[in-house]
Protein backbone atom coordinates (compact mmCIF):
# COMPACT_ATOMS: atom_id res chain seq x y z
CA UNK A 1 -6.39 24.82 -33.77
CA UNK A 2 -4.45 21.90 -33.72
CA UNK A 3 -1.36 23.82 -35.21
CA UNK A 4 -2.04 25.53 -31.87
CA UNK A 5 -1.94 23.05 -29.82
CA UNK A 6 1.40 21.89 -31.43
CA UNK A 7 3.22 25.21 -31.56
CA UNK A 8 2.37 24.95 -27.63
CA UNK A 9 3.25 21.13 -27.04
CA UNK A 10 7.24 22.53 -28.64
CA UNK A 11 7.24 25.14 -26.56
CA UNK A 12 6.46 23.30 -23.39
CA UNK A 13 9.61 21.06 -24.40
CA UNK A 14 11.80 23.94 -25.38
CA UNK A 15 11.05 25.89 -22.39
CA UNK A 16 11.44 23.42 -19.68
CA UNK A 17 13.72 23.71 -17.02
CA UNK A 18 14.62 19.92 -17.05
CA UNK A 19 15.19 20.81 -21.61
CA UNK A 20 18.76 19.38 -21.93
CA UNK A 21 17.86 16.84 -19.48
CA UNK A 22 14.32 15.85 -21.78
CA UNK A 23 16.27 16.45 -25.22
CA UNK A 24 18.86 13.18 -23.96
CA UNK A 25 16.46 11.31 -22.87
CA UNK A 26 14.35 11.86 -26.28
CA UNK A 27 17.74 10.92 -27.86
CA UNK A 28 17.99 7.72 -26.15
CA UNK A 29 14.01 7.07 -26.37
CA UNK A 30 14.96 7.03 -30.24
CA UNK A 31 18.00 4.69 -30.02
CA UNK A 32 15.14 2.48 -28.02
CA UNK A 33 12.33 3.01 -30.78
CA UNK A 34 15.43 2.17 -34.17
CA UNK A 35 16.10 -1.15 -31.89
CA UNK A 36 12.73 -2.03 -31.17
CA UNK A 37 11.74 -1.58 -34.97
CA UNK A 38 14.40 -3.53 -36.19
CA UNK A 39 13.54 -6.52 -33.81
CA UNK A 40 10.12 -6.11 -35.50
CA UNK A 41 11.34 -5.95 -39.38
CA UNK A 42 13.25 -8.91 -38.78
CA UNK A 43 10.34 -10.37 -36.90
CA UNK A 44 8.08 -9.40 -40.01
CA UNK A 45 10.33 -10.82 -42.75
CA UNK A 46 11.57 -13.66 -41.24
CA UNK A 47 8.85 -15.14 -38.96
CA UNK A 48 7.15 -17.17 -41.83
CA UNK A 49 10.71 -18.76 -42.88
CA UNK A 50 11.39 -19.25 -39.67
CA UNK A 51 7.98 -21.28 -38.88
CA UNK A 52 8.26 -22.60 -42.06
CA UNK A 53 11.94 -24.12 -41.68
CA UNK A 54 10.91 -25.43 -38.03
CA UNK A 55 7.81 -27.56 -39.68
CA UNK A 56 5.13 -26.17 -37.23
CA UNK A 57 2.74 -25.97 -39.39
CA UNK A 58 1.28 -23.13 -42.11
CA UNK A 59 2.80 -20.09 -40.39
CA UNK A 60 -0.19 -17.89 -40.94
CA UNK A 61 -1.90 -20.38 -38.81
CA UNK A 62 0.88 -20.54 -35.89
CA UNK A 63 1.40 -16.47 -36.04
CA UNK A 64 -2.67 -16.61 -35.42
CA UNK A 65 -2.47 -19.14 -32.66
CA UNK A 66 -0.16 -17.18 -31.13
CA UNK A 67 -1.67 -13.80 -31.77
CA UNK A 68 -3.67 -13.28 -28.70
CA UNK A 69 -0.49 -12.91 -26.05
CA UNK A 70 1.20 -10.61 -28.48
CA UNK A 71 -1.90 -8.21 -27.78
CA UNK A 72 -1.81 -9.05 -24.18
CA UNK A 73 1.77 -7.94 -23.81
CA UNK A 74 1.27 -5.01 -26.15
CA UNK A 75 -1.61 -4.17 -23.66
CA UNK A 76 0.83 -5.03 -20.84
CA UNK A 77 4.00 -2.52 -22.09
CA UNK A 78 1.31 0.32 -22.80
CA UNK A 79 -0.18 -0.05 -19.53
CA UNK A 80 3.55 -0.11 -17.76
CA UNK A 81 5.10 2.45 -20.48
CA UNK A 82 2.43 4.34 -22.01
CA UNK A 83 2.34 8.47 -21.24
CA UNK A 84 -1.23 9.29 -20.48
CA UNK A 85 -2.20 12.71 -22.04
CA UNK A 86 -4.57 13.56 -18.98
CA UNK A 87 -1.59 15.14 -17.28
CA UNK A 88 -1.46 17.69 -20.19
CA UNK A 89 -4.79 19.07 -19.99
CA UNK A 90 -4.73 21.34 -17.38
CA UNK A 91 -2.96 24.28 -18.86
CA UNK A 92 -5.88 24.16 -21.52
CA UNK A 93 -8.25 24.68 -18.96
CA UNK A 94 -7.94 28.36 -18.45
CA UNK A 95 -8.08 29.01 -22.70
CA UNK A 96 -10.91 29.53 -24.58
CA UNK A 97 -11.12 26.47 -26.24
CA UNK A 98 -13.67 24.29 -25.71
CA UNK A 99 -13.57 20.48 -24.17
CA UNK A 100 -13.99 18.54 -27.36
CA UNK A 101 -10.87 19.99 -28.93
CA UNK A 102 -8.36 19.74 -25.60
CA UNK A 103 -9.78 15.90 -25.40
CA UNK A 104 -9.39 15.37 -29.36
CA UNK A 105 -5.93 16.54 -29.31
CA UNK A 106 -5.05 14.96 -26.30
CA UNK A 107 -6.46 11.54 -27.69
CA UNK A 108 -4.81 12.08 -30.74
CA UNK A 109 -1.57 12.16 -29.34
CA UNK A 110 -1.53 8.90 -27.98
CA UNK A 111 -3.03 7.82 -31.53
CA UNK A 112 0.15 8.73 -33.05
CA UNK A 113 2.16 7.03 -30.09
CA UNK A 114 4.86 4.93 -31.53
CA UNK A 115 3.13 1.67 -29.47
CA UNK A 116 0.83 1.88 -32.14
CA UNK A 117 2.61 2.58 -35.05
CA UNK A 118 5.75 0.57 -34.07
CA UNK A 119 3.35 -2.66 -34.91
CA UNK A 120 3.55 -1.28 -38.55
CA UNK A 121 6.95 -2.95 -38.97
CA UNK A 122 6.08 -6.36 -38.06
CA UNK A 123 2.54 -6.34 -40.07
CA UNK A 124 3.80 -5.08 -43.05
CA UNK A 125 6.61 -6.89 -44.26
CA UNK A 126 4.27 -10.14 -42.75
CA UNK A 127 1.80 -9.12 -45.08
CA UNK A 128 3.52 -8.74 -47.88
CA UNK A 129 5.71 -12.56 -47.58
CA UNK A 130 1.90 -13.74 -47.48
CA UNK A 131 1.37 -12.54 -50.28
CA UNK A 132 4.66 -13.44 -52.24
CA UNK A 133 3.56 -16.88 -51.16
CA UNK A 134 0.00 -17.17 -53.08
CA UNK A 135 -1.78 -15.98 -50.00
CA UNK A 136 -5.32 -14.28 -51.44
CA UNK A 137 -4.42 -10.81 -51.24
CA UNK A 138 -7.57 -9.57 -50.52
CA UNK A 139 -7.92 -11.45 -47.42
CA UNK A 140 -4.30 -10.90 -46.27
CA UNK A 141 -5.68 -7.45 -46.70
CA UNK A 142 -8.56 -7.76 -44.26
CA UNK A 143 -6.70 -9.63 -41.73
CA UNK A 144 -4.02 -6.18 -41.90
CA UNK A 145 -6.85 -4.02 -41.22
CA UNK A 146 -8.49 -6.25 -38.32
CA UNK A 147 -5.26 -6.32 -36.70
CA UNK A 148 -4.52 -2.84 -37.24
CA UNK A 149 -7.77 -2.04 -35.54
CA UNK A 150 -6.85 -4.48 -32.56
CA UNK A 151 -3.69 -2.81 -31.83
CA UNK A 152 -5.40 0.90 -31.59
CA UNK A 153 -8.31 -0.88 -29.37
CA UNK A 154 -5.37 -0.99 -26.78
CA UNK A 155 -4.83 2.22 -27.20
CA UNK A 156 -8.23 2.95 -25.93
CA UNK A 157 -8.60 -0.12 -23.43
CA UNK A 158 -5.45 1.62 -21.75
CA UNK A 159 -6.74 4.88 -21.86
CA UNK A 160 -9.52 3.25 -20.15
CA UNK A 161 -7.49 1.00 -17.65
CA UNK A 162 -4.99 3.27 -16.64
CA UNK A 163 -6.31 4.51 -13.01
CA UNK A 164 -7.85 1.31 -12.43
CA UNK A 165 -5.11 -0.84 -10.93
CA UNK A 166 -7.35 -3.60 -9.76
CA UNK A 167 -8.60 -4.16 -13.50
CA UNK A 168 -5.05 -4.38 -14.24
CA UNK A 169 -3.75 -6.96 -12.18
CA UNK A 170 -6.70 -9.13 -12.85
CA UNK A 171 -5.63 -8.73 -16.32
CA UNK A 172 -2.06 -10.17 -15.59
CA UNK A 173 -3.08 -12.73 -13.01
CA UNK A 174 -5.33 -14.55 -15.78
CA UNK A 175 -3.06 -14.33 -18.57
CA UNK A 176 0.21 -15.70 -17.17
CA UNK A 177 -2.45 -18.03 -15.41
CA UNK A 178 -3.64 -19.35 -19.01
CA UNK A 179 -0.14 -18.98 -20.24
CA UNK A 180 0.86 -21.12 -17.31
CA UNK A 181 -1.98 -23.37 -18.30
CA UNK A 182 -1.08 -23.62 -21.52
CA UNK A 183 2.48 -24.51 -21.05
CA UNK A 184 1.69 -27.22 -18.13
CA UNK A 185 -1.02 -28.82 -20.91
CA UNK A 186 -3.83 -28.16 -18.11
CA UNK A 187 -5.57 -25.49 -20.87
CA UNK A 188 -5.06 -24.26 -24.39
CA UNK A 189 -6.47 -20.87 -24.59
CA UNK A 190 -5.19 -20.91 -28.08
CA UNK A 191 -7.64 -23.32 -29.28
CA UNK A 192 -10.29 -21.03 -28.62
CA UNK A 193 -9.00 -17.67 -29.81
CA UNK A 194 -7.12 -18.89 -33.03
CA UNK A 195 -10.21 -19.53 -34.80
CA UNK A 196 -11.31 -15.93 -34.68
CA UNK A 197 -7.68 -14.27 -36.43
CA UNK A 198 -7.75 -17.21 -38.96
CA UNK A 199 -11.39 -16.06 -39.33
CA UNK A 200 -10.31 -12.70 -40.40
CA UNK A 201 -7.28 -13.58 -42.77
CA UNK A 202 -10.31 -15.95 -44.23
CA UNK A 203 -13.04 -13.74 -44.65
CA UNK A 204 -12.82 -9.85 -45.17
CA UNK A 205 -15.51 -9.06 -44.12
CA UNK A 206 -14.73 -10.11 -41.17
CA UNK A 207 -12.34 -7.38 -40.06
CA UNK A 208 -15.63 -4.67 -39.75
CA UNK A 209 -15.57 -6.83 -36.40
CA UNK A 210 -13.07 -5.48 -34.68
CA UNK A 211 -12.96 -1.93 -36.44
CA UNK A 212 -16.65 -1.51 -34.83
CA UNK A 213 -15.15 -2.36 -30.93
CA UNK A 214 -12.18 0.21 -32.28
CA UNK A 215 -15.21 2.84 -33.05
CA UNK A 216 -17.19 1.93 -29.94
CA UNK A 217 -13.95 2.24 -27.53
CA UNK A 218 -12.57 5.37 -28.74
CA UNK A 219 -16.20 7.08 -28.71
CA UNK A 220 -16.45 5.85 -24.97
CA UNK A 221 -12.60 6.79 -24.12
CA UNK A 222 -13.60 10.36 -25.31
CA UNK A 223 -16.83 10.30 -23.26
CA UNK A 224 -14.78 9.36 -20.05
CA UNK A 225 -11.68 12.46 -20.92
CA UNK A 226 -14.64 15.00 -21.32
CA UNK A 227 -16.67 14.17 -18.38
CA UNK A 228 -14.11 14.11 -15.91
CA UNK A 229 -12.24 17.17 -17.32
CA UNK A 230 -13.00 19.56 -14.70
CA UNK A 231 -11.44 21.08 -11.79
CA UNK A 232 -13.74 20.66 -8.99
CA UNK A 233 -13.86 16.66 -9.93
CA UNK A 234 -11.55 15.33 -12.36
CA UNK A 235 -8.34 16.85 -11.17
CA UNK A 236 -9.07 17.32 -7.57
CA UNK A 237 -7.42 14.89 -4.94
CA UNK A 238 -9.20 11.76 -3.52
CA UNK A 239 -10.13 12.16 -0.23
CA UNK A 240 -10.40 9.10 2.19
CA UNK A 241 -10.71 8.43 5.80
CA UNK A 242 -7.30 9.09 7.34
CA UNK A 243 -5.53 5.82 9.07
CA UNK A 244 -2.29 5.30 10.75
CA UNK A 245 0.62 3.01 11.04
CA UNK A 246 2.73 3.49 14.05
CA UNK A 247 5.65 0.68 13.85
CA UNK A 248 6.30 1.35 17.25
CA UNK A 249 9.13 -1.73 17.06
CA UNK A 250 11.10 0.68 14.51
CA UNK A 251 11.55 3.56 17.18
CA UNK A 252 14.51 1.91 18.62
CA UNK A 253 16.55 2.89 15.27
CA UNK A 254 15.77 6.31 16.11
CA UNK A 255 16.05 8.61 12.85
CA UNK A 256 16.96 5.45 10.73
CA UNK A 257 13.42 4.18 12.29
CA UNK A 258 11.82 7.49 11.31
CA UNK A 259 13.06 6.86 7.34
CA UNK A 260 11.82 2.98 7.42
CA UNK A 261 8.56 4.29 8.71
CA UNK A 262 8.15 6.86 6.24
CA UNK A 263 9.13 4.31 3.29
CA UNK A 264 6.72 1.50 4.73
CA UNK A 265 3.77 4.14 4.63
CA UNK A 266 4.48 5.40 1.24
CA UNK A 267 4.73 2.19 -0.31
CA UNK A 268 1.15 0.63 1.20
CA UNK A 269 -0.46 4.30 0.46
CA UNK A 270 0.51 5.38 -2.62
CA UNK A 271 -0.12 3.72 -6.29
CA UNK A 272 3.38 4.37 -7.83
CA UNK A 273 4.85 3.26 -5.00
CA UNK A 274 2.89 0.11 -5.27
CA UNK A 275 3.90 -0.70 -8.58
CA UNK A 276 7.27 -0.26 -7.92
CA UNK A 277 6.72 -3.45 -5.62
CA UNK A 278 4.48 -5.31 -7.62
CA UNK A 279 6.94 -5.12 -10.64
CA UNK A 280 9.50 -6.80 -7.75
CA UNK A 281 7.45 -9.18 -7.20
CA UNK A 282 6.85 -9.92 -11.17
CA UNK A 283 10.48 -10.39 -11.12
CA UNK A 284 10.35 -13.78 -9.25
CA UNK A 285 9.47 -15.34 -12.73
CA UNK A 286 12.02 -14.00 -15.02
CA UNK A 287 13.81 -16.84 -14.03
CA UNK A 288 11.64 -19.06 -15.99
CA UNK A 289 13.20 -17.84 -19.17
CA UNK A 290 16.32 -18.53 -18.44
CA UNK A 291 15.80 -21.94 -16.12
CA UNK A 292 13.12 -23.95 -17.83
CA UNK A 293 15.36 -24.34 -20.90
CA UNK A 294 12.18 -22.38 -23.28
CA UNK A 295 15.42 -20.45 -25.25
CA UNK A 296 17.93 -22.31 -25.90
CA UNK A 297 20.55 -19.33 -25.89
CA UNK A 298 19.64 -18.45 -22.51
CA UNK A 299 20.93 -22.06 -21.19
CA UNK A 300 24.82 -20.78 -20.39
CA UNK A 301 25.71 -20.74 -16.98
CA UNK A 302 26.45 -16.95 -17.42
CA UNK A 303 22.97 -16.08 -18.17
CA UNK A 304 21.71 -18.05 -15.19
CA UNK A 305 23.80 -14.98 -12.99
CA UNK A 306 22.01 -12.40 -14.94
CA UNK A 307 18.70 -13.74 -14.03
CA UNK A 308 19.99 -14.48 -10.95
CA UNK A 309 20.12 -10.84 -10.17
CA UNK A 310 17.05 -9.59 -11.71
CA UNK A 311 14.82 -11.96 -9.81
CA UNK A 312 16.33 -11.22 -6.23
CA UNK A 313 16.76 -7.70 -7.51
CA UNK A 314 13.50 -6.73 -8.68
CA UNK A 315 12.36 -4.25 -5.80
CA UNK A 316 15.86 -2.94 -5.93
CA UNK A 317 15.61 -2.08 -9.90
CA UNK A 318 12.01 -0.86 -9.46
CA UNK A 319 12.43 0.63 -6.60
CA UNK A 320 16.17 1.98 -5.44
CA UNK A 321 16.66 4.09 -9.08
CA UNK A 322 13.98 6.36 -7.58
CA UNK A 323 15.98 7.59 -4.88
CA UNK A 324 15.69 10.27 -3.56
CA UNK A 325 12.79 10.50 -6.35
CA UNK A 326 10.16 9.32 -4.25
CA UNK A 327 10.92 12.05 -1.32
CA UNK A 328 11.35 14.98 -3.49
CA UNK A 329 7.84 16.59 -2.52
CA UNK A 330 9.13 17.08 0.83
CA UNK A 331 12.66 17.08 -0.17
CA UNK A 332 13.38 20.34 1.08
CA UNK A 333 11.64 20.08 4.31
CA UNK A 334 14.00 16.95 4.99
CA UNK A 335 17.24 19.15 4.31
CA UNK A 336 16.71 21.74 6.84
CA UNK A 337 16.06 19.23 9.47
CA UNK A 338 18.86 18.30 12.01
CA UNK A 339 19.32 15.12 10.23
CA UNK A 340 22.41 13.33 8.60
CA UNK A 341 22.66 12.25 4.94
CA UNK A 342 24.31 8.96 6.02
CA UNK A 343 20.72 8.05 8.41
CA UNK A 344 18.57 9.09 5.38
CA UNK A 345 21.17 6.65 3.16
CA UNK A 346 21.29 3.10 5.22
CA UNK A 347 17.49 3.57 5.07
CA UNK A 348 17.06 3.16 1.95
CA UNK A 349 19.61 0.78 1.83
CA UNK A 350 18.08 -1.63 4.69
CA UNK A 351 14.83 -1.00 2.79
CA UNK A 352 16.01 -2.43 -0.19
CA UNK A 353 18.45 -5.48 1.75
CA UNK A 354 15.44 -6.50 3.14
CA UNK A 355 13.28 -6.72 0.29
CA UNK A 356 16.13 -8.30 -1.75
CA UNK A 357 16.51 -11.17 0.97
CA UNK A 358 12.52 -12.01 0.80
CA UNK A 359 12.91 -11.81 -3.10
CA UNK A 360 15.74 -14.60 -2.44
CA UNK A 361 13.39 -16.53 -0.26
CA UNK A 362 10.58 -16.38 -2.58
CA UNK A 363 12.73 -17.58 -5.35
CA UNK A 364 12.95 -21.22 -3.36
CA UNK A 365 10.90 -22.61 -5.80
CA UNK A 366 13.64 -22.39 -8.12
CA UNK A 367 14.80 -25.46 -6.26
CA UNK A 368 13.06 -27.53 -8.64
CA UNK A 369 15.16 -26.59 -11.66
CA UNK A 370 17.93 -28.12 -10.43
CA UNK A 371 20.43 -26.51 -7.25
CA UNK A 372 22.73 -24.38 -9.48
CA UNK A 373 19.70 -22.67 -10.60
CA UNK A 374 19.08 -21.22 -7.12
CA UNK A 375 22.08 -20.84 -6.30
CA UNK A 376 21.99 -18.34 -9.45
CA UNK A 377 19.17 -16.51 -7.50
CA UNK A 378 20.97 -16.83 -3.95
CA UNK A 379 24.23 -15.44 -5.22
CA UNK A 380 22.62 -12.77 -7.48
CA UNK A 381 20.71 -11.38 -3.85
CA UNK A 382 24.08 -11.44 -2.26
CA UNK A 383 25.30 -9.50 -4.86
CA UNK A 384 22.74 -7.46 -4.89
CA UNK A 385 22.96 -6.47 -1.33
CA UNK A 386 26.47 -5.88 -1.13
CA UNK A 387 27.12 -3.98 -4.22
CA UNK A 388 23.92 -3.28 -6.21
CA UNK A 389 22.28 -1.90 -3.41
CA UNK A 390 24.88 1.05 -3.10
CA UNK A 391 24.89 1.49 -6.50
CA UNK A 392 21.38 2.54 -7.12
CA UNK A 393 22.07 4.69 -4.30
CA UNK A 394 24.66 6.33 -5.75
CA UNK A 395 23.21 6.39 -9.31
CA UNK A 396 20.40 8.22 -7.06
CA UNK A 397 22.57 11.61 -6.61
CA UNK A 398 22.20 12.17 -10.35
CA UNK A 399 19.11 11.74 -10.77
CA UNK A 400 16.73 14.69 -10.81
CA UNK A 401 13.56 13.89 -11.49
CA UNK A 402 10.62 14.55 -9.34
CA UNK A 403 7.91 12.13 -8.56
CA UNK A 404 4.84 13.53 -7.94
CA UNK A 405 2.91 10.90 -5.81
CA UNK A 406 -0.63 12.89 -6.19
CA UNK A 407 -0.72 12.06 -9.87
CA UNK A 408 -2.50 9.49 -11.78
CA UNK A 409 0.87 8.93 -14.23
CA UNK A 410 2.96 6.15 -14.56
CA UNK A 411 4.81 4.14 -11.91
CA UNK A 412 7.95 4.79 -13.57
CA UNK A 413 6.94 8.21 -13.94
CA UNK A 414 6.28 10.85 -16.90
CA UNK A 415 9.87 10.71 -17.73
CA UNK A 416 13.52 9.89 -16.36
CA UNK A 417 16.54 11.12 -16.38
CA UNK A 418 19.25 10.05 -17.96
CA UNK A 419 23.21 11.26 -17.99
CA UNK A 420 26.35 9.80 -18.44
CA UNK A 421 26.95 8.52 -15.09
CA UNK A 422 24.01 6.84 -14.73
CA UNK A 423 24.66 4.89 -17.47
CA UNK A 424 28.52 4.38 -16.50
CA UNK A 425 26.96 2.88 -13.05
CA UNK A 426 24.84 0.68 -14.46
CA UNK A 427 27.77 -1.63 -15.81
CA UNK A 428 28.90 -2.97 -12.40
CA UNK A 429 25.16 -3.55 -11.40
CA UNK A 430 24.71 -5.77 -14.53
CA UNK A 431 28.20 -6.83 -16.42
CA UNK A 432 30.46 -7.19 -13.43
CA UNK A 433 29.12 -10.05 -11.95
CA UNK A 434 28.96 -11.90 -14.94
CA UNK A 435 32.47 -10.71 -15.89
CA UNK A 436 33.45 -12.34 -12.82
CA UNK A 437 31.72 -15.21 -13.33
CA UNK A 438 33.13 -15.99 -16.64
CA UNK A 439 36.22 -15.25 -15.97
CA UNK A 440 36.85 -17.63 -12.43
CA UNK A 441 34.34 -20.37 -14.60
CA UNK A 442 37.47 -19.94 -16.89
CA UNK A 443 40.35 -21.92 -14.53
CA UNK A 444 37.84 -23.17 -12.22
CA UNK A 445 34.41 -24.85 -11.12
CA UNK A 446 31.36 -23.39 -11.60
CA UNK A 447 30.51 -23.31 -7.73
CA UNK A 448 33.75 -21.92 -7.05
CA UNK A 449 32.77 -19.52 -9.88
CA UNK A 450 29.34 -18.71 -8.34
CA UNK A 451 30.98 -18.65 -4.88
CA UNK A 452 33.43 -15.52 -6.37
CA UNK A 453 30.62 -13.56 -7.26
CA UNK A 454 29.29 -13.90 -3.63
CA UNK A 455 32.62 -12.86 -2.56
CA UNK A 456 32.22 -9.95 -4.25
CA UNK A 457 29.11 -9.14 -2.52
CA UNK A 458 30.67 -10.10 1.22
CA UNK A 459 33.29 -7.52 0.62
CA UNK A 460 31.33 -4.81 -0.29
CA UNK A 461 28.64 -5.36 3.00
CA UNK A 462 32.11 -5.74 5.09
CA UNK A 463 33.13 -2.05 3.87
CA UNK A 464 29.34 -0.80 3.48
CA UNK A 465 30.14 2.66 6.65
CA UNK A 466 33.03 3.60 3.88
CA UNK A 467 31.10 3.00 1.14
CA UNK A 468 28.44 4.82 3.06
CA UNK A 469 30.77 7.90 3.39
CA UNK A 470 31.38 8.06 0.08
CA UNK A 471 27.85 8.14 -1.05
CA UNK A 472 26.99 10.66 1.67
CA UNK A 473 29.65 13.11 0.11
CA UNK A 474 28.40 12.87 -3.23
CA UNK A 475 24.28 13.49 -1.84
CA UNK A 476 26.16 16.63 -0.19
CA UNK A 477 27.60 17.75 -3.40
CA UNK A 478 24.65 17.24 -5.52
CA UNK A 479 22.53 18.66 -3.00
CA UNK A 480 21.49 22.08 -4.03
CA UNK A 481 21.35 20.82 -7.59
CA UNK A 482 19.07 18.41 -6.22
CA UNK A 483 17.00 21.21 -4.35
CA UNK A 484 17.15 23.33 -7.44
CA UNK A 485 15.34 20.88 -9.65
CA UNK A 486 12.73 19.81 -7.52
CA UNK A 487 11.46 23.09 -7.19
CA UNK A 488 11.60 24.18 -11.13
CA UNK A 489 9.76 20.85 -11.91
């Protein structure tokens, strides 16, 4: 059976309209998963020398200490990241097979996800310097298998989590507010959680702890798949009272108005679109990376532009990409409607100028770190709005994807596409303004440096109806492209 369910799984892939589209994107998903596991070999093998060369303290105790925000963000990057296999069950419905094995297999996919196995390559090699260094083997040994059991109990806690938003952003409110805590000296939550990962690299016995939660989450996480796998229930639309939003004051922009309205609504009604603006908003403290002075190699002026950017740009990033993504359901619809490709266009744009400029104001705060830092943030929103803003525009014509906003998947959806000119746009969004910066820093100030970049922003807003043109003809080309892959999705 489950040579079944893999023989269909291939051809699903195969068969797909969007295959060439999936097989790049696979291709660059590897390139992703080689860098990420050689961040976390060299992260394995060298984080004891490292600690040890610093004078922290016994590294096994300092990688413990630390321990509990590593599974926090692993929960964190599942929760954002993570493909659900709920969407996949549906076709399986109509088979005779029977519930256990479609929820098995589907469970079992994510068991074999590379968030879990990935971890492999920083354990490991961690493991086995303990050892080299007189560490007791056999408790080395346990603390391997508690952690390895820790890392799948994500799996299942975000198998658990992953329609409930609420539980979610409690989740991230009280971590980066104990993280906060911790690195104001107001509260240590290390003090508290330590004790219990030295505890299992002390005692191995101690790791049947954690491998009973792993046993009691994924029976429960197959309880919840099988119950709700059903037609009538599990798969069938929420239905709520019905409410509207006029925005009467937007009428005055006549179609424009009718766009804004449209976005406004989708964004406070529907979940992905929510997240896209919530992850904006988590962009407001990237900047503390790169301002507070916590890595040293992020204190160059130039990096100060590139955070600059992603904390006014955050809703932009999150956001613009998906264009016209987010509209594809009624994509159609929209093109035989006596309406003009440059109306649809500067709505999106003054969506995302006007989320980039309250990003900017929200980054005030930055005051604190001195004025070039916000200055960083003011010029990166200028930027931003002037060029970035058409950019994700145009990067918009080539991509598509469909969102469909009646799922339960991902905010950044089941998958994206990628091509080369995608990629090709996503230099000027990201290395131009720091080119520019580096290069007028060079022979010059570094206000007159930050005031070029700005510049550069000015001049594109001053030419933003030819600019506007030019996008317009390139929606127009793509267009039945664009029809023709909505509707095969």
């Amino acid at each position: 059976m489950i040579q079944k369910f893999i023989s269909l799984e291939w051809k699903s892939f195969i068969r797909a309209a969007s295959f060439q589209t999936n097989l790049a994107m696979k291709i660059l998903m590897g390139f992703g998963a080689l860098y990420f596991i050689a961040v976390f070999l060299g992260l394995g093998f060298g984080s004891f020398f490292i600690i040890e060369k610093a004078e922290l303290g016994d590294p096994f105790e300092v990688v413990n200490r630390y321990m509990i925000y590593y599974l926090a963000f692993d929960l964190f990057f599942r929760y954002s990241l993570q493909k659900m296999p709920v969407t996949n069950i549906k076709p399986f419905l109509y088979l005779p097979m029977t519930k256990n094995q479609v929820v098995r297999f589907s469970m079992g996919k994510t068991v074999v996800s590379f968030f879990n196995w990935s971890h492999a390559f920083f354990f490991l090699p961690f493991s086995v310097v303990l050892i080299t260094k007189d560490y007791d083997p056999i408790s080395v040994l346990g603390w391997h298998i508690g952690m390895a059991a820790l890392i799948y109990c994500n799996n299942f806690i975000n198998l658990l989590i992953n329609n409930k938003s609420g539980v979610f952003y409690v989740f991230v409110a009280l971590v980066l507010g104990l993280g906060a805590g911790q690195y104001f000296g107001y509260f240590d939550m290390t003090l508290y959680t330590a004790p219990f990962f030295n505890w299992l690299g002390s005692s191995p016995v101690a790791a049947l702890l954690p491998i009973a939660l792993l046993l009691i989450l994924s029976r429960w996480a197959f309880a919840y798949f099988k119950k709700y796998m059903y037609l009538d229930a599990g798969l069938a639309s929420k239905q709520e009272v019905a409410s509207t939003q006029e925005y009467a004051f937007l009428n005055r922009f006549g179609n424009l108005g009718t766009f804004l309205k449209n976005d406004i609504r989708l964004i406070l009604r529907n979940k992905r679109a929510k997240m896209a603006l919530y992850g904006g908003f988590f962009f407001l403290f990237y900047g503390l990376l790169f301002f507070t002075g916590a890595i040293e190699v992020y204190d160059g002026p130039v990096w100060k532009i590139f955070a600059g950017i992603f904390i006014s740009g955050g809703f932009l990033f999150n956001f613009g990409q998906f264009v016209p993504s987010w509209d594809s359901a009624y994509y159609p619809l929209m093109m035989s409607q006596n309406i003009t490709y440059q109306d649809y266009i500067k709505s999106k744009w003054y969506l995302i100028a006007i989320a980039t400029a309250v990003s900017t104001l929200l980054a005030l705060p930055y005051l604190y770190f001195g004025l070039n830092a916000y200055l960083a943030v003011l010029v990166g929103g200028v930027y931003n709005i002037g060029i970035n803003a058409y950019l994700v525009l145009w990067g918009g014509a080539y991509i598509k994807t469909p969102i469909d906003l009646a799922s339960g998947k991902k905010a950044f959806g089941d998958k994206q596409s990628f091509n080369a000119k995608t990629l090709l746009l996503t230099v000027p969004k990201i290395l131009l303004p720091l080119a520019i910066y580096w290069g007028v820093s060079l022979v010059a100030s570094d206000e007159v440096a930050f005031a070029s970049v700005a510049v550069a922003g000015v001049l594109g807003y001053l030419f933003k109806n030819k600019v506007f043109a030019l996008i317009e003809k390139i929606y127009k080309t793509e267009k039945y492209k664009t029809l023709a892959a909505y509707k095969q999705a």
